[in-house]
Each structure stands twice: as structure tokens, then as C-alpha cells.
Protein backbone atom coordinates (compact mmCIF):
# COMPACT_ATOMS: atom_id res chain seq x y z
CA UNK A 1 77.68 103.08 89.54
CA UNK A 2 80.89 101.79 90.59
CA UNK A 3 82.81 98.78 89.26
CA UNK A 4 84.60 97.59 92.66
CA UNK A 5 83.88 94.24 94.00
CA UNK A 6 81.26 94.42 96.69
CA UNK A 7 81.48 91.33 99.58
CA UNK A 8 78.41 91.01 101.69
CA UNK A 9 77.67 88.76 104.26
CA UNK A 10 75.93 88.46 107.77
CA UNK A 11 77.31 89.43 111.03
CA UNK A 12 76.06 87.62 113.99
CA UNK A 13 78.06 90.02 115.67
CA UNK A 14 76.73 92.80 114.64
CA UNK A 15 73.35 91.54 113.79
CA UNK A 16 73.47 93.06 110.44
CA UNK A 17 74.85 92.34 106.59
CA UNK A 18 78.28 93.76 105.79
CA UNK A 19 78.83 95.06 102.78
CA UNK A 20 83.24 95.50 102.06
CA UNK A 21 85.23 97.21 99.47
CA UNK A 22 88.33 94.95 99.36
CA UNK A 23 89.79 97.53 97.02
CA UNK A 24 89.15 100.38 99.39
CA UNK A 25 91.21 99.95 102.63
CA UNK A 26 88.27 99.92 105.40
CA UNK A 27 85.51 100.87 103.05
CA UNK A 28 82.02 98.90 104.05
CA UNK A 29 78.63 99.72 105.15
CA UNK A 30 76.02 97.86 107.20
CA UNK A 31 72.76 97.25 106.88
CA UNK A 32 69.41 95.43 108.41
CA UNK A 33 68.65 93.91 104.65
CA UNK A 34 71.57 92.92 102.18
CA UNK A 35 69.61 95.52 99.93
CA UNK A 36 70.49 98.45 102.40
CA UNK A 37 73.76 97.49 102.92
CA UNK A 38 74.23 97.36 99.36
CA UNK A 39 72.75 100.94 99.07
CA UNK A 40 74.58 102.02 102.01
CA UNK A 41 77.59 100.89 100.51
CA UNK A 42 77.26 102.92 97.39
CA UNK A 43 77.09 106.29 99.61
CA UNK A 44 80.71 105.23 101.31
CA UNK A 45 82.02 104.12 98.36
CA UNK A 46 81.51 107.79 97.17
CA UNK A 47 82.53 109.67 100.11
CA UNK A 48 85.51 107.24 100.41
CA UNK A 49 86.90 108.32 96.61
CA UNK A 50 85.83 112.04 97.35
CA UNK A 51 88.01 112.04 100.45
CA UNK A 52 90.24 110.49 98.95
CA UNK A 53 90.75 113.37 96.28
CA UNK A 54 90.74 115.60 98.69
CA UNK A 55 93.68 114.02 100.71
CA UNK A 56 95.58 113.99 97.59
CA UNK A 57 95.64 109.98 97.65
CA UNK A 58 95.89 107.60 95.68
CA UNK A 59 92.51 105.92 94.00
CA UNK A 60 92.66 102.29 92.93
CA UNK A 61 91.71 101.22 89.83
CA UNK A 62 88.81 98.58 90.09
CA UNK A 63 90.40 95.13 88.92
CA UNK A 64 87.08 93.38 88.77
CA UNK A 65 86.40 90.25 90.49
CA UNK A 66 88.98 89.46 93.20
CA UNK A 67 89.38 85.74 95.00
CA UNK A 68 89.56 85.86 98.53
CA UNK A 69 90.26 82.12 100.05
């Protein structure tokens, strides 16, 4: 389980829920129920840190609940 805050919301556009990783620059999943994009989420949110360690980059430290306005 990861502690980085999740944002998910419908897209009319793309007719699904969005699920974003502010912390993660262009990490999100989609999903046809908030509850898969939530679970899709989790599998990007993986392969986005392994990659990550792989590319030598940098990996944010979670900071808990952000405010977006």
C-alpha cells in the first residue's frame, strides 16, 4: 500500500473515473467504476516507482494530503 494522495473523479470525456498521482508527474489510471480505477491505480503507481529506479530518478517522498484549489 502506498501513502500518495490519490484524486479521482469522472471524465465525461473519457467516459470513465480518473484516478491521479499529483506526486507522480503523469501517474493515473482509468477505470469504468471508481473501485477499478482505484485498483488500476495501485498497479501504475508500482510500475511508475519501479521505472523510476530503474531510470536512476528521483522518487518523491509522499507528503500526505495535498490542496489543490
Amino acid at each position: 500500500m502506498y501513502k500518495y494522495e490519490i484524486i479521482i473523479y469522472w471524465s465525461d470525456e473519457d467516459n470513465a473515473f480518473i484516478a491521479s498521482v499529483p506526486e507522480l508527474p503523469g501517474c493515473m489510471a482509468d477505470g469504468e467504476t471508481y473501485f477499478q480505477a482505484l485498483s488500476n491505480v495501485d498497479i501504475i503507481i508500482s510500475e511508475w516507482l519501479e521505472t523510476a529506479k530503474l531510470m536512476g530518478r528521483e522518487i518523491p517522498e509522499p507528503k500526505g494530503r495535498l490542496v489543490f484549489a
